[in-house]
N, C-alpha and C. Protein backbone atom coordinates (compact mmCIF):
# COMPACT_ATOMS: atom_id res chain seq x y z
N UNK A 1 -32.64 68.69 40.00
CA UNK A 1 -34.04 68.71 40.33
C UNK A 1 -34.90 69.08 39.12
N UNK A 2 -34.56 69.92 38.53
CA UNK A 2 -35.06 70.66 37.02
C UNK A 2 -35.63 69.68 35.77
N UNK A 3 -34.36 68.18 35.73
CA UNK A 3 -34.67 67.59 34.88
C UNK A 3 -34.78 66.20 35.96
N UNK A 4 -35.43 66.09 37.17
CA UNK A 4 -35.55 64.67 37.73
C UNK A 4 -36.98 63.84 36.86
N UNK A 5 -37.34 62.47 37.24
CA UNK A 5 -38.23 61.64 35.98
C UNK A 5 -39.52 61.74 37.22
N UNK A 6 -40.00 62.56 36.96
CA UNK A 6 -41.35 62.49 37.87
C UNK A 6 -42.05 61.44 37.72
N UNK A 7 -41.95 60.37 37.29
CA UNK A 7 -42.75 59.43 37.21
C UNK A 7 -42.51 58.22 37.81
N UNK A 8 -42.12 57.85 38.60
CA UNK A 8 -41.68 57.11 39.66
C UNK A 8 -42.03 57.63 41.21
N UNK A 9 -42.58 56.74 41.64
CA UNK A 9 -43.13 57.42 43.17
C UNK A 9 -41.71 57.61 44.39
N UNK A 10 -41.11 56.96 44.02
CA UNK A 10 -39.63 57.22 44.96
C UNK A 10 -38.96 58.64 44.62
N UNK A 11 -39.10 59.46 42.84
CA UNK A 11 -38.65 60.12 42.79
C UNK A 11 -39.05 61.28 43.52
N UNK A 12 -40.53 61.41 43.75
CA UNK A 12 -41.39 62.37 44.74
C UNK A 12 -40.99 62.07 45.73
N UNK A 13 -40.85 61.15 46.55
CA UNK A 13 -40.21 60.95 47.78
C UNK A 13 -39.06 62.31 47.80
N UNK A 14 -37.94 61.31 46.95
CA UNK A 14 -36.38 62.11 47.59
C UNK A 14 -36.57 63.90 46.86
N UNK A 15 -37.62 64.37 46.46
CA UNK A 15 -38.01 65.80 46.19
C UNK A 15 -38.39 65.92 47.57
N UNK A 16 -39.48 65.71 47.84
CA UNK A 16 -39.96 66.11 49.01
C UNK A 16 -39.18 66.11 50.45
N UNK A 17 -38.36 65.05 50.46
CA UNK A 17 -37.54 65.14 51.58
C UNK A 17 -36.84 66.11 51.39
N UNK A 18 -36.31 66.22 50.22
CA UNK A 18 -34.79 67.66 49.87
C UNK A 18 -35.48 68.91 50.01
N UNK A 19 -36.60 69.05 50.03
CA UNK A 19 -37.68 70.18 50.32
C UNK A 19 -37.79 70.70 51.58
N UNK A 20 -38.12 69.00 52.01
CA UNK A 20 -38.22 69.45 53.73
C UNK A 20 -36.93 69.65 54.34
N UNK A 21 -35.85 69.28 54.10
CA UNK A 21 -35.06 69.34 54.70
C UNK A 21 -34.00 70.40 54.37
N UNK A 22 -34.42 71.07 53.43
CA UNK A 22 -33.35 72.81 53.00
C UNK A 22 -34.45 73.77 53.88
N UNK A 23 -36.06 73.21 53.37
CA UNK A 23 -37.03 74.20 54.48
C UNK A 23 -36.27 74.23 55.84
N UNK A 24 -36.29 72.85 56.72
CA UNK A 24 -36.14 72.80 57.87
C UNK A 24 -34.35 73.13 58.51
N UNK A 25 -33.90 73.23 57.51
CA UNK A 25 -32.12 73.66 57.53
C UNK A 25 -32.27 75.38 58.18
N UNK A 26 -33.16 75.94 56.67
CA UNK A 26 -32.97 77.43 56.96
C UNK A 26 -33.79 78.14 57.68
N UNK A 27 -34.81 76.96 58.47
CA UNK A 27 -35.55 77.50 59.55
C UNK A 27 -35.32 77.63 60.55
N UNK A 28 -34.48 76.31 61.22
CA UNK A 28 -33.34 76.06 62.38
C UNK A 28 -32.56 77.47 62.37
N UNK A 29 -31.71 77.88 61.04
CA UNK A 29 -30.71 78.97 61.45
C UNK A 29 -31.97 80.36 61.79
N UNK A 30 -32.54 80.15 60.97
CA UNK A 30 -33.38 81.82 61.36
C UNK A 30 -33.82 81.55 62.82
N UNK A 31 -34.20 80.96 63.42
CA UNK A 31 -34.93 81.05 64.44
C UNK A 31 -33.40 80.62 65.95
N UNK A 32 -32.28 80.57 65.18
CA UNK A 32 -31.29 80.68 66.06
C UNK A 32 -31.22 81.68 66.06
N UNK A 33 -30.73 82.40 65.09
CA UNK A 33 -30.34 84.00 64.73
C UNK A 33 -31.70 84.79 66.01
N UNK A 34 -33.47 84.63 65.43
CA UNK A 34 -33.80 85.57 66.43
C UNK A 34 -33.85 85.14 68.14
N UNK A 35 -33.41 83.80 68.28
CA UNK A 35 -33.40 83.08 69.97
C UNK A 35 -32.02 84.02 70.46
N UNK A 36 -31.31 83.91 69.58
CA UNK A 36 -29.73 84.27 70.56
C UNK A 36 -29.00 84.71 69.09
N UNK A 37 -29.29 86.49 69.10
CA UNK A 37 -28.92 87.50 68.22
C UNK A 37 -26.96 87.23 68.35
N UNK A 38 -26.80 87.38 69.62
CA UNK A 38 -25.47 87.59 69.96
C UNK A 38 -24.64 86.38 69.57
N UNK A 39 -24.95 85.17 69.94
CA UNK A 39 -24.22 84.06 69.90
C UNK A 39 -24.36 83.89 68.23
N UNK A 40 -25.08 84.09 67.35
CA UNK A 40 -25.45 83.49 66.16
C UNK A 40 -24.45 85.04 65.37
N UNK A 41 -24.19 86.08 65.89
CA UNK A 41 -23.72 87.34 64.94
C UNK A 41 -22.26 86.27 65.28
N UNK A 42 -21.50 86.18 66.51
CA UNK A 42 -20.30 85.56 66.73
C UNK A 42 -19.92 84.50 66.15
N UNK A 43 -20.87 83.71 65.79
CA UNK A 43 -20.69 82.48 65.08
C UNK A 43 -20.20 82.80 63.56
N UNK A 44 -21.02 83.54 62.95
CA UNK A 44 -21.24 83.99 61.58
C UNK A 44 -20.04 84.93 60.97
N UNK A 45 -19.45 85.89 62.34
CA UNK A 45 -18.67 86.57 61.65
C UNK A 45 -17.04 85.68 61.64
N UNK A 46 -17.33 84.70 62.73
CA UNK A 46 -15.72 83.52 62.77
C UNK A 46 -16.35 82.94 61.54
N UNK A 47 -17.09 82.36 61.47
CA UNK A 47 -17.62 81.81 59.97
C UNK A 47 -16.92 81.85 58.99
N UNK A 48 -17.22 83.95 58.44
CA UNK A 48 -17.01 84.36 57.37
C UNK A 48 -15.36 84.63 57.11
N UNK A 49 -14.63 85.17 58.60
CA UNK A 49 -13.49 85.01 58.98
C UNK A 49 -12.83 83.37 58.01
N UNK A 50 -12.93 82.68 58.74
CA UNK A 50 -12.43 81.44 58.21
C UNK A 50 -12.86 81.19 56.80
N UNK A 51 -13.74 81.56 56.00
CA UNK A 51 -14.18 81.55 54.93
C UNK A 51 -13.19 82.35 54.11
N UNK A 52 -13.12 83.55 54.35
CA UNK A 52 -11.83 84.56 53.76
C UNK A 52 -10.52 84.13 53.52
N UNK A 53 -10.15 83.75 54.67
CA UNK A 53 -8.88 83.03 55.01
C UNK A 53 -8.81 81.78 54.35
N UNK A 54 -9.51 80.65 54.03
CA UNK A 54 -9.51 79.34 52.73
C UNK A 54 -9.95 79.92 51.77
N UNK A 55 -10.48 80.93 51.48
CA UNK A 55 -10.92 80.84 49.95
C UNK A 55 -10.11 80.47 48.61
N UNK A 56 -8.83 80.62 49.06
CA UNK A 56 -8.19 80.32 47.71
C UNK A 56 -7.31 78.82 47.82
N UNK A 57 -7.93 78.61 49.28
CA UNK A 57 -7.12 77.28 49.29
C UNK A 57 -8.38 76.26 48.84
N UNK A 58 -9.30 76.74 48.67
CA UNK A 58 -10.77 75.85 48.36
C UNK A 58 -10.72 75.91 46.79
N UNK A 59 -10.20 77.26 46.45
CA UNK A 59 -10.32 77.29 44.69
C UNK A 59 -8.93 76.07 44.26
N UNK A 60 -7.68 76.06 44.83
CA UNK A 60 -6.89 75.73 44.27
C UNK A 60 -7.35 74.09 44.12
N UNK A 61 -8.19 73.00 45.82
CA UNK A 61 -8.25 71.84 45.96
C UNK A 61 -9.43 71.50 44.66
N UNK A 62 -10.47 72.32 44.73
CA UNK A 62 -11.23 72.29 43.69
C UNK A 62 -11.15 72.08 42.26
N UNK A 63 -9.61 73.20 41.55
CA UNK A 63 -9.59 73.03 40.60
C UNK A 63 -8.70 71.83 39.85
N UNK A 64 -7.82 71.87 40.86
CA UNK A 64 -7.10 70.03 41.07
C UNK A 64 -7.81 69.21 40.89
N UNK A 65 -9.18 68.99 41.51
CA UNK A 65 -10.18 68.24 41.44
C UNK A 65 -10.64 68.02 40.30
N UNK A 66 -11.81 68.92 39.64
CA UNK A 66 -11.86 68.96 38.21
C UNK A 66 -10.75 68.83 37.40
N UNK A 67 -9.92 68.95 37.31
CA UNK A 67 -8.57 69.04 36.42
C UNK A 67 -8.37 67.08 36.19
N UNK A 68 -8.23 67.00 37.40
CA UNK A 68 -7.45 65.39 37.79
C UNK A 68 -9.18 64.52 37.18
N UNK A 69 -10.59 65.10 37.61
CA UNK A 69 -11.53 64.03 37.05
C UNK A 69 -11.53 64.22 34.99
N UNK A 70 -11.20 65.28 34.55
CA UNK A 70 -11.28 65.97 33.79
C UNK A 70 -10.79 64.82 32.68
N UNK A 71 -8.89 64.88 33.28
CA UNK A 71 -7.87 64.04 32.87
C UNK A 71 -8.35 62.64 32.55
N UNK A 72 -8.61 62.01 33.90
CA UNK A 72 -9.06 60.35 34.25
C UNK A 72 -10.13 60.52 33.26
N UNK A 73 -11.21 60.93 33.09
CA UNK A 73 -12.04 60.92 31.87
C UNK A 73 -11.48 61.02 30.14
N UNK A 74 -10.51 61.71 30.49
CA UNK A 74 -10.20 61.78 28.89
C UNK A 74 -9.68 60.12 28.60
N UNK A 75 -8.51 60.43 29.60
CA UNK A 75 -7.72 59.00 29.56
C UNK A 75 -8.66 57.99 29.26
N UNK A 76 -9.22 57.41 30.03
CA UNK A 76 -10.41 56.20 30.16
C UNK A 76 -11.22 56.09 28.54
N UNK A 77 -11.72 57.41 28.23
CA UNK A 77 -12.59 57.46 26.80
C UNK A 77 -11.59 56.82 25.87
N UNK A 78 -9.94 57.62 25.50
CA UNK A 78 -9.29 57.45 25.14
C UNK A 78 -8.69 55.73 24.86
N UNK A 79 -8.93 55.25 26.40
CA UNK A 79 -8.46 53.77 26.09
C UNK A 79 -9.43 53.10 25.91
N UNK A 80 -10.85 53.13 25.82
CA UNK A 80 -12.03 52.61 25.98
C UNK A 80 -11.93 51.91 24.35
């Protein structure tokens, strides 16, 4: 977003939508959280639960990830 080409009217578009739509993301959860305190604490703490429990299975798929695009990039430059 930092370095998008403001000078194109489409590029204001897809700003403004990504605007409205992180606004309207974290407005939905707040206004769950104060509708139904209880159901939204239960949600959040299985959430964070399951979050704990993958965390290192998210670091390991991740760094495979980068590693393997990392590789295919060298390779490719390499035969280019």
């Amino acid at each position: 977003m930092t370095e998008a080409d403001t000078s194109h009217s489409t590029t204001w578009l897809v700003l403004i939508a990504f605007c409205v739509l992180a606004t309207a993301s974290l407005l939905a959860a707040e206004l769950y959280v104060v509708q139904n305190p209880a159901a939204a604490r239960r949600r959040l703490l299985a959430l964070r639960t399951w979050m704990e429990q993958h965390a290192q299975q998210a670091i390991v798929v991740g760094s495979i990830a980068v590693g393997l695009w990392l590789t295919g990039r060298s390779v490719y430059e390499l035969a280019g």
